[in-house]
N, C-alpha and C. Protein backbone atom coordinates (compact mmCIF):
# COMPACT_ATOMS: atom_id res chain seq x y z
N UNK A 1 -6.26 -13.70 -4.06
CA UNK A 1 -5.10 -13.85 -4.88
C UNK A 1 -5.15 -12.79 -5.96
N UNK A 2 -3.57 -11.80 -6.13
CA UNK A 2 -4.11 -11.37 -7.06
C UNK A 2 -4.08 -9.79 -6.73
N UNK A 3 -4.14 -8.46 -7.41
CA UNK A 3 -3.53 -7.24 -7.26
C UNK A 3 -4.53 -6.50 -6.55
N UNK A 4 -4.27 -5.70 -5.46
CA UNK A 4 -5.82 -5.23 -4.81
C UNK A 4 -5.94 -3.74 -5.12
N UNK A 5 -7.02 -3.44 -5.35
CA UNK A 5 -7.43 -2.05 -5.88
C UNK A 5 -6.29 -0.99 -5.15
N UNK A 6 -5.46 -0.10 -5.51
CA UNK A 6 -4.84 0.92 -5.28
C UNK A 6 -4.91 1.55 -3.91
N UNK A 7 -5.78 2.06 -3.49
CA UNK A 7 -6.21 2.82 -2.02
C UNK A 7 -6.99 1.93 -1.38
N UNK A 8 -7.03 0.65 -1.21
CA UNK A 8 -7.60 -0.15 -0.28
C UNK A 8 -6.29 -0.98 0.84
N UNK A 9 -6.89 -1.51 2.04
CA UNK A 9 -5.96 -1.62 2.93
C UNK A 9 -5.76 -3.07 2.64
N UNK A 10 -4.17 -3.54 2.73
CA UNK A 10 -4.12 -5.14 2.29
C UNK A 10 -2.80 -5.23 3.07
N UNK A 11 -2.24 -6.58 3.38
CA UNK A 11 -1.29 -7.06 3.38
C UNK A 11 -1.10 -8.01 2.65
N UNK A 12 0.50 -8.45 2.31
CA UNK A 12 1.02 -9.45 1.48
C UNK A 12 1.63 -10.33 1.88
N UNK A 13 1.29 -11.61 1.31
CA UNK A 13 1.57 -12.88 1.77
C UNK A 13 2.25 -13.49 0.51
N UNK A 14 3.67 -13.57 0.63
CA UNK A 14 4.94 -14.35 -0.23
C UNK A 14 5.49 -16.07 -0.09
N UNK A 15 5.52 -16.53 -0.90
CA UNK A 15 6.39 -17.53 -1.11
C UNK A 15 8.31 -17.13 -0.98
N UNK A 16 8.28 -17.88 -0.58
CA UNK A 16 10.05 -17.21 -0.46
C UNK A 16 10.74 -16.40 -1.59
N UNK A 17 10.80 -17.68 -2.81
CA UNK A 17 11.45 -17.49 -4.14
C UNK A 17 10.72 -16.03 -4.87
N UNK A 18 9.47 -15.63 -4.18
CA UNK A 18 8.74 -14.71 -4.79
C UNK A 18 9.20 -13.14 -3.66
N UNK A 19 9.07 -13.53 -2.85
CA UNK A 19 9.88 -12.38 -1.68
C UNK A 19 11.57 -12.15 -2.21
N UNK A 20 12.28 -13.00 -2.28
CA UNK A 20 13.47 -12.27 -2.88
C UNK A 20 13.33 -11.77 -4.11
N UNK A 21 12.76 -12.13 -5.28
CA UNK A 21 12.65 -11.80 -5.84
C UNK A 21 12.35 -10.62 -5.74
N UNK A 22 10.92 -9.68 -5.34
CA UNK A 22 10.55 -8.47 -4.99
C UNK A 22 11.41 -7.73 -4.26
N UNK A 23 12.00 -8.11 -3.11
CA UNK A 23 12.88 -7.68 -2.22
C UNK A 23 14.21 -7.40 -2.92
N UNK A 24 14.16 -7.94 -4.04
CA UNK A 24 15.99 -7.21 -4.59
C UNK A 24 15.60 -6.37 -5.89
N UNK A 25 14.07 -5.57 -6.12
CA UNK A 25 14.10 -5.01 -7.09
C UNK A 25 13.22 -4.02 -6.32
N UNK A 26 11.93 -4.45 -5.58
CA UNK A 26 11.32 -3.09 -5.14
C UNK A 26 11.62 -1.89 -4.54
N UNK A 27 12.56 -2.12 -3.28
CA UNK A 27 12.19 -1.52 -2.73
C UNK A 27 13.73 -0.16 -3.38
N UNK A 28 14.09 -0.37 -4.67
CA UNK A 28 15.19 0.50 -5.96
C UNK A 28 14.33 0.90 -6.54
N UNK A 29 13.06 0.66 -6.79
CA UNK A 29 11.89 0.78 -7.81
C UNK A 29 12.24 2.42 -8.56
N UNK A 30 12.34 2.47 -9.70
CA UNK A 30 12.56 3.49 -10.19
C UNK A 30 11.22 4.16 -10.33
N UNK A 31 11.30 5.75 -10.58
CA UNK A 31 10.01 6.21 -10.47
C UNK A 31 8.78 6.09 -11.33
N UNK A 32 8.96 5.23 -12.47
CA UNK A 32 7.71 5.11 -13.28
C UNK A 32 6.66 3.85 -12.67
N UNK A 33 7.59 3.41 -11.59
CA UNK A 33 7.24 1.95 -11.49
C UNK A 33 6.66 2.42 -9.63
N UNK A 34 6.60 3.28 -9.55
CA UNK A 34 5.90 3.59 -8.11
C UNK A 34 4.82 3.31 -7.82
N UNK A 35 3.41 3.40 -8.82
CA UNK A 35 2.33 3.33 -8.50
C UNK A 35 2.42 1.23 -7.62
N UNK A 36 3.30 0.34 -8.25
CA UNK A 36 3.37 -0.81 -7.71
C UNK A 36 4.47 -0.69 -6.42
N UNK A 37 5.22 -0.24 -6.71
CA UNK A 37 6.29 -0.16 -5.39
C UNK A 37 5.66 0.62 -3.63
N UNK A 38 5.45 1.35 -4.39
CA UNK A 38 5.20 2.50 -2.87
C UNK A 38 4.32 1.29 -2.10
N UNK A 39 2.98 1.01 -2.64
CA UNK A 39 2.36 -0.44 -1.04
C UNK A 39 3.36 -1.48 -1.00
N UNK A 40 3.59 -2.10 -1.93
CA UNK A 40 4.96 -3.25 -1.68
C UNK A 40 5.66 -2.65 -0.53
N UNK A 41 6.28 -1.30 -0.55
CA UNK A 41 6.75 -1.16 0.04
C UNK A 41 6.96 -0.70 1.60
N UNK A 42 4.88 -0.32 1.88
CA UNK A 42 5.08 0.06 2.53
C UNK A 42 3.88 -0.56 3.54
N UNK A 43 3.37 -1.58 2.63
CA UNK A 43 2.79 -2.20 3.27
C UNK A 43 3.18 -3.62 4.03
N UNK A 44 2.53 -4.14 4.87
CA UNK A 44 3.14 -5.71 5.91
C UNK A 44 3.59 -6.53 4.56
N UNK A 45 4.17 -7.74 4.86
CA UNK A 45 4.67 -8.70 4.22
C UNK A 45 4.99 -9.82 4.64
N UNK A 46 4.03 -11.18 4.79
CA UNK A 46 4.36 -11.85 5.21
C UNK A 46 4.96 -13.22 4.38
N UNK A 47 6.13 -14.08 5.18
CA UNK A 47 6.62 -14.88 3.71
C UNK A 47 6.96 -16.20 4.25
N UNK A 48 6.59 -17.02 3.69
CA UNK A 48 6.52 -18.53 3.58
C UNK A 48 7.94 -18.93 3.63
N UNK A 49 8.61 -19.58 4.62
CA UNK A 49 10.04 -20.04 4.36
C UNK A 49 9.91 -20.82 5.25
N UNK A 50 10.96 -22.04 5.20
CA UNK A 50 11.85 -22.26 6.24
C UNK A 50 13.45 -22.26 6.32
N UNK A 51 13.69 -21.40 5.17
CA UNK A 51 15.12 -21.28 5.72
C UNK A 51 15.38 -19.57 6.02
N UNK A 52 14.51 -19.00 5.58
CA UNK A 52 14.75 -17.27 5.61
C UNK A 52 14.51 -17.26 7.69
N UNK A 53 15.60 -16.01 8.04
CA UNK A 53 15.36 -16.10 9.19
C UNK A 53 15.17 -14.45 9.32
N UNK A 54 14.62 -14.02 10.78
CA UNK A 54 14.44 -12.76 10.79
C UNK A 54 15.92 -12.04 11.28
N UNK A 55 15.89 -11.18 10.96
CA UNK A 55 15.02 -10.04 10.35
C UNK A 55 15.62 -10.13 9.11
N UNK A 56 14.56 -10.11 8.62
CA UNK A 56 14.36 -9.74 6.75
C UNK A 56 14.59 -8.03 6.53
N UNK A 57 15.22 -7.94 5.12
CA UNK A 57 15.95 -6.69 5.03
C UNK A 57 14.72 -5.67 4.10
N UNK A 58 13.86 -6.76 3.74
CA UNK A 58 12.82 -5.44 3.44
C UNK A 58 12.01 -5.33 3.99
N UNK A 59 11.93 -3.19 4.20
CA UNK A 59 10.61 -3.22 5.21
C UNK A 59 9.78 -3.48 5.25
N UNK A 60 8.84 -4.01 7.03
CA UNK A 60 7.74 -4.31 7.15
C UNK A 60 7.50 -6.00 6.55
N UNK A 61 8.51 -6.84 6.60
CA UNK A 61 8.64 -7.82 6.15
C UNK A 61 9.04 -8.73 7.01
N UNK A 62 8.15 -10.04 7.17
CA UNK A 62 8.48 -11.01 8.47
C UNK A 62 8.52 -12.64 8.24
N UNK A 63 9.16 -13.68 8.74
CA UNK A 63 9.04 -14.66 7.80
C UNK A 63 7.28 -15.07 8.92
N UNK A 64 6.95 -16.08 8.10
CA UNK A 64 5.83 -17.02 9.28
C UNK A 64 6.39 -18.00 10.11
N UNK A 65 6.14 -17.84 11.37
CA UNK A 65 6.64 -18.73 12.24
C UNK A 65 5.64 -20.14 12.23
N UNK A 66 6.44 -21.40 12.31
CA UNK A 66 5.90 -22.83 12.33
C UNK A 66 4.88 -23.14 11.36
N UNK A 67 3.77 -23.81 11.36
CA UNK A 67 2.84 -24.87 10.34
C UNK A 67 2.32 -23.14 9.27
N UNK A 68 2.72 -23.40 8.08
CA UNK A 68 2.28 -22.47 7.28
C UNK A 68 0.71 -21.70 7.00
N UNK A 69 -0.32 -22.60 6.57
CA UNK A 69 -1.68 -23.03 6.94
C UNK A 69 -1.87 -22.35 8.34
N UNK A 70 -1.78 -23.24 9.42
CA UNK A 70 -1.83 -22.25 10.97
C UNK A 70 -1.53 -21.02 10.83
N UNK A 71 -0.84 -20.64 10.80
CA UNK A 71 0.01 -19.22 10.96
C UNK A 71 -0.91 -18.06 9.54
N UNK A 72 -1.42 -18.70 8.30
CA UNK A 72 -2.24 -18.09 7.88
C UNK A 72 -3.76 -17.95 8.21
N UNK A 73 -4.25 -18.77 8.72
CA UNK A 73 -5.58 -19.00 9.81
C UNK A 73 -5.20 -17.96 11.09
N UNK A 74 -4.21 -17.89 11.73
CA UNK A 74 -4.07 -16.77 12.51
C UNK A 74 -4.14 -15.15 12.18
N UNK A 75 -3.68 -15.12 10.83
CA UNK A 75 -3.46 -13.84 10.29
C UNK A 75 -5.04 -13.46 9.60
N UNK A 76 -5.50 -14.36 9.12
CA UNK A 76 -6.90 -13.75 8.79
C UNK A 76 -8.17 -14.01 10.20
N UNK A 77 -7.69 -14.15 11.23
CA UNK A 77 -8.30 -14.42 11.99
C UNK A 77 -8.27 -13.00 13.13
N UNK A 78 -7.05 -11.96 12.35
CA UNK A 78 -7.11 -10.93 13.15
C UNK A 78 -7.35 -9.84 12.53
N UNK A 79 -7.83 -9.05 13.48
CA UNK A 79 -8.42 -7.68 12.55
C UNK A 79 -7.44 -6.77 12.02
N UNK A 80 -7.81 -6.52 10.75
CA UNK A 80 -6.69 -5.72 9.63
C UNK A 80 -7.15 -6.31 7.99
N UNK A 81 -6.53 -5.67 7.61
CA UNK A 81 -6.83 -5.46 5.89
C UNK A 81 -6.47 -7.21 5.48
N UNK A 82 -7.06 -7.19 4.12
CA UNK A 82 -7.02 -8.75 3.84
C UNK A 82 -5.38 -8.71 3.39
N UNK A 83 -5.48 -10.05 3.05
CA UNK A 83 -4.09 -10.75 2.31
C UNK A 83 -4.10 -10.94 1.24
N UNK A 84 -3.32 -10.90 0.60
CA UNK A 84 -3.16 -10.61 -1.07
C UNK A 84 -2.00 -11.62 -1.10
N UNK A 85 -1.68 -12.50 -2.24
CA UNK A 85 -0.83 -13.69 -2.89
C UNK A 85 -0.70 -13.03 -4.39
N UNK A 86 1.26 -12.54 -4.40
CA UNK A 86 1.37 -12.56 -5.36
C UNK A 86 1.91 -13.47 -6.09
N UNK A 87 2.12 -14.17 -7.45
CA UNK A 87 2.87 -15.43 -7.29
C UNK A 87 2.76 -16.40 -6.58
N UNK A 88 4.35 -16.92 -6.20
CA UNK A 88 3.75 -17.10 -5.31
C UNK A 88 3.28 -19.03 -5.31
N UNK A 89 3.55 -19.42 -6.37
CA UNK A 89 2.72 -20.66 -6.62
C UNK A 89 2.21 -21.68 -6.00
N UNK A 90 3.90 -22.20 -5.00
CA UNK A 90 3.59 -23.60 -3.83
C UNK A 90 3.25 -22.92 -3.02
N UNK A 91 2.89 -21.73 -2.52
CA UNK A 91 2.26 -21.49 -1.43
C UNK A 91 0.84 -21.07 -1.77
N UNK A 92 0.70 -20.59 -3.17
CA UNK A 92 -1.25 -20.76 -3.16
C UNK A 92 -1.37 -22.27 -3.09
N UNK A 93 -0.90 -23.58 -3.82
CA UNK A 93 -1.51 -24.63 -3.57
C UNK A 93 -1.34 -25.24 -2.26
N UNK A 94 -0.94 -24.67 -1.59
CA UNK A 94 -1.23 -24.87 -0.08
C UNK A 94 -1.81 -24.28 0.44
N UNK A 95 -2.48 -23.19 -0.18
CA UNK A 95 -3.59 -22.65 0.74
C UNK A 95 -4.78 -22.92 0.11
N UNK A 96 -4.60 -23.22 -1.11
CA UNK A 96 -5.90 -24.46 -1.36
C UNK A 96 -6.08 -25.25 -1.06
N UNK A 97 -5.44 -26.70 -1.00
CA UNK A 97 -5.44 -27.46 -0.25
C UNK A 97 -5.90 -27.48 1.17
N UNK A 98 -5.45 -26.43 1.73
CA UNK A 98 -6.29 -26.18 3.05
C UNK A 98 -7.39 -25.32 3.29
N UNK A 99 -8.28 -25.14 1.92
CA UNK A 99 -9.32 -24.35 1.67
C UNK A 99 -8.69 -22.98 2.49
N UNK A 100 -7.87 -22.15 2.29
CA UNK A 100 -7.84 -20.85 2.81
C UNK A 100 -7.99 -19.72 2.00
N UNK A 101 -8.60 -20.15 0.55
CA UNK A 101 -8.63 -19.05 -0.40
C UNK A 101 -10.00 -18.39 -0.35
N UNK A 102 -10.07 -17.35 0.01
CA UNK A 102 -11.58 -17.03 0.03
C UNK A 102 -11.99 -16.08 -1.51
N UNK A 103 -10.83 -16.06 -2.42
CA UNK A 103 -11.16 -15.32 -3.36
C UNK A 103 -9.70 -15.47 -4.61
N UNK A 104 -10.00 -15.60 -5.55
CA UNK A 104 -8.69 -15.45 -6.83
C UNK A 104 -9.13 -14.39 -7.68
N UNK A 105 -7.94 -13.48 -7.83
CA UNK A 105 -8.17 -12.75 -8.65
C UNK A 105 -7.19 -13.01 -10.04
N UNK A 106 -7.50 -13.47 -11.59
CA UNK A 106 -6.72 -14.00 -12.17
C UNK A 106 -6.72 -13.04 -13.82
N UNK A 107 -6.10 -12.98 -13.92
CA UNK A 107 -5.66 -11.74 -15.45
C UNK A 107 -5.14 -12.70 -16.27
N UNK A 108 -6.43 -12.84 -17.64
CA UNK A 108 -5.77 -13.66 -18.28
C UNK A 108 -5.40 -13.03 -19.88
N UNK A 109 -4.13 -12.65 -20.23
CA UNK A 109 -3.77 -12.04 -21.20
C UNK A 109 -3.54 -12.80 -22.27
N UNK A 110 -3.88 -12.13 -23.42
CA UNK A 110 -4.13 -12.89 -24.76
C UNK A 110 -2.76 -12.81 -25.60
N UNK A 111 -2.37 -13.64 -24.53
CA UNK A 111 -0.67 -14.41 -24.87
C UNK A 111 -0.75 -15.48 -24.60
N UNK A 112 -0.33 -16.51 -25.47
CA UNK A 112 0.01 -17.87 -25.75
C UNK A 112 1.05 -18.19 -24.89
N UNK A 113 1.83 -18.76 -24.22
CA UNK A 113 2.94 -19.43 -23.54
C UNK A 113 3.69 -20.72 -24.05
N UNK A 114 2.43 -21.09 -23.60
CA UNK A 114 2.71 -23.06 -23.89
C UNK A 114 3.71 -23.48 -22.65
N UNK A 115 3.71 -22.90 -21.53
CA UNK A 115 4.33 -23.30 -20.44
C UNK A 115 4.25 -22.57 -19.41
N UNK A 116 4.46 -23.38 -18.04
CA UNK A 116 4.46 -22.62 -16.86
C UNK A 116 4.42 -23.23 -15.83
N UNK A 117 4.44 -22.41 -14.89
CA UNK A 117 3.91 -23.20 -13.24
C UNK A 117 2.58 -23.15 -13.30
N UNK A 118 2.13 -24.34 -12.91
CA UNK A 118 0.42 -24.71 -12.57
C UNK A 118 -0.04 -23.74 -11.19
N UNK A 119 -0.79 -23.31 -11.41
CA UNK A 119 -1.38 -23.00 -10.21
C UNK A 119 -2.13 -24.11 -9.19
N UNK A 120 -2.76 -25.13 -10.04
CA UNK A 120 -3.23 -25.91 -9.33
C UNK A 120 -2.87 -27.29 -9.54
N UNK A 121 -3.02 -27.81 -8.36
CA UNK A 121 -2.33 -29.05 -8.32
C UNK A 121 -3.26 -30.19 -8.96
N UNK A 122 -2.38 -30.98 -9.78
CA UNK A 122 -3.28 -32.50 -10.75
C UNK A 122 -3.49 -33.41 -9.60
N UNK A 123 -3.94 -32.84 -9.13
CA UNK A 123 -4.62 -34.32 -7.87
C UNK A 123 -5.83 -34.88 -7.97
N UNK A 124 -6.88 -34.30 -9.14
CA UNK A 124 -8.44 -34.57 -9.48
C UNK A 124 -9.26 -34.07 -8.71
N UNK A 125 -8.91 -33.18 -7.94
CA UNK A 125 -9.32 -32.63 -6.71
C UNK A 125 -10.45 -31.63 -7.98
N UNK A 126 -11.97 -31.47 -7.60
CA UNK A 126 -12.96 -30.29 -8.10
C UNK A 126 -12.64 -29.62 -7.48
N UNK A 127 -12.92 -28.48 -7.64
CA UNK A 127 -12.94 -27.19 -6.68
C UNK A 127 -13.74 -26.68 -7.61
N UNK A 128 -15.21 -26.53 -7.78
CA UNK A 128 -15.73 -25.43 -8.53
C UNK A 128 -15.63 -23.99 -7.72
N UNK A 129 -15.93 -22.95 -9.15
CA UNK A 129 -15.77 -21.86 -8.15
C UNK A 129 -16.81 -20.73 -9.05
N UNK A 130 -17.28 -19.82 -8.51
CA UNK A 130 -18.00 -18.85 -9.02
C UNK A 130 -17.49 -17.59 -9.40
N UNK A 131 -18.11 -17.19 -10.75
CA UNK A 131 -17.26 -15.61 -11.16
C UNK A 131 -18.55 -14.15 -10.46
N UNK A 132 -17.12 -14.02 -9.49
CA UNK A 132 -17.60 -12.53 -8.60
C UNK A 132 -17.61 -11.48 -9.31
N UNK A 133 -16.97 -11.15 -10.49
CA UNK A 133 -16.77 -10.15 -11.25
C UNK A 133 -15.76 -10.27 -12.30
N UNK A 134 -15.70 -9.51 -13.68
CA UNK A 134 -15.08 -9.72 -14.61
C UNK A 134 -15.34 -8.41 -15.71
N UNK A 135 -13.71 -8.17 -15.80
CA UNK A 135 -13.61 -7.09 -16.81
C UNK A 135 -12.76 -7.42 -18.17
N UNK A 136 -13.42 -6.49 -19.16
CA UNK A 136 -12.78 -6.96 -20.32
C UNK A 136 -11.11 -5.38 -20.84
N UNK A 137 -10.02 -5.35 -20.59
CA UNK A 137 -9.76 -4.65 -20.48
C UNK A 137 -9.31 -4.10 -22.14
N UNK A 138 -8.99 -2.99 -22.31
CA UNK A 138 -8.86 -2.11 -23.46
C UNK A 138 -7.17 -3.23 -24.36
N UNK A 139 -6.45 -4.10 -23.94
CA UNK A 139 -5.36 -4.61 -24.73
C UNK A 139 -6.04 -5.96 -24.58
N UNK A 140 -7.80 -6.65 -24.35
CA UNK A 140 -8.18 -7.75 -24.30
C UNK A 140 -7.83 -8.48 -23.04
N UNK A 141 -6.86 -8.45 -22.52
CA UNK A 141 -7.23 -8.73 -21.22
C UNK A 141 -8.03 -9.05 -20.66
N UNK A 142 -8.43 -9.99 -19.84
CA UNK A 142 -9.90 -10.32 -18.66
C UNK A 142 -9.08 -10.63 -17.28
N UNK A 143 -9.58 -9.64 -16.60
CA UNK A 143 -9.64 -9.39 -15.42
C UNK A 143 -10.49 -10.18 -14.87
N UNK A 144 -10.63 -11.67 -14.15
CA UNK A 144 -11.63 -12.04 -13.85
C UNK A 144 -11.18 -12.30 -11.82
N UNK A 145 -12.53 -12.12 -11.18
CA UNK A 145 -12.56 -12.49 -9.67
C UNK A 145 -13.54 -13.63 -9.55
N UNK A 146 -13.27 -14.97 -9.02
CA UNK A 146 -13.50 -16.26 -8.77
C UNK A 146 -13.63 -16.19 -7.07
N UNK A 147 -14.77 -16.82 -6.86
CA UNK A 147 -14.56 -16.95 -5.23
C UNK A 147 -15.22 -18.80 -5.20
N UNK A 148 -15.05 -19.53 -4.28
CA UNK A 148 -15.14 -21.20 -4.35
C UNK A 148 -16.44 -21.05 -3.81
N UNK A 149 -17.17 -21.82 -4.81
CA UNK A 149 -18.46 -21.94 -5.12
C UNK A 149 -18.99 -23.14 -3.64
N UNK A 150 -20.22 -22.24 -3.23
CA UNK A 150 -20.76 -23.28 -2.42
C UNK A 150 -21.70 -24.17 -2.15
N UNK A 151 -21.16 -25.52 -1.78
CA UNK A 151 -21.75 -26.56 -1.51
C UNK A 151 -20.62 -27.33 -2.70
């Protein structure tokens, strides 16, 4: 989960509401905003729906066919670059729920909110998890990588 280093090979895995969203601004991306657009754009895209049908109008973009979970167990089950979750929300807690996260990558900026979408669902469910790596960035920022701790 989470932004993957620049020149590494990935595909993307969307929630619907998060695919249109991207899909009606990226692929206009003006040029300051390229270093994020150009893989969006030119990399796979796969997206969580059941009402989006194919063909989807941005490239390299496909919906998942049948049980969501399945169809992501198929995709990491074949050889090619990992999957990346941007956003995205009801579809990471479904791929927690079905233990399919093998890694979160989470940026936590030293901004207050006081609101939002949960990432994780109040079900009392533990999930401990272990920190793989963590940066402190130059505007305070922490860059931290979590992978689910075992046993």
């Amino acid at each position: 989960m989470g932004c993957p280093e620049p020149d590494s090979g990935w595909r993307f895995l969307l929630g619907r509401r998060t695919y249109e969203s991207f899909a009606g601004h990226w692929p206009n991306a003006p040029e300051e905003e390229q270093v994020i657009a150009q893989p969006l754009n030119t990399k796979p895209k796969y997206v969580a729906s059941t009402t989006l049908t194919e063909p989807l109008a941005w490239r390299r973009s496909s919906v998942l066919q049948g049980d969501v979970p399945e169809a992501v167990v198929a995709l990491k089950q074949e050889d090619g670059d990992d999957l990346y979750v941007i956003g995205s929300t009801r579809l990471v807690q479904t791929l927690i729920e079905h233990d399919l996260v093998d890694e979160f990558r989470v940026m936590i900026d030293p901004i207050v909110v006081g609101g939002g979408k949960r990432i994780f669902r109040n079900d009392g469910a533990l999930r401990p998890l272990r920190l793989v790596d963590g940066q402190v960035t130059t505007t305070g920022a922490i860059l931290a990588t979590y992978a689910p701790a075992e046993g």
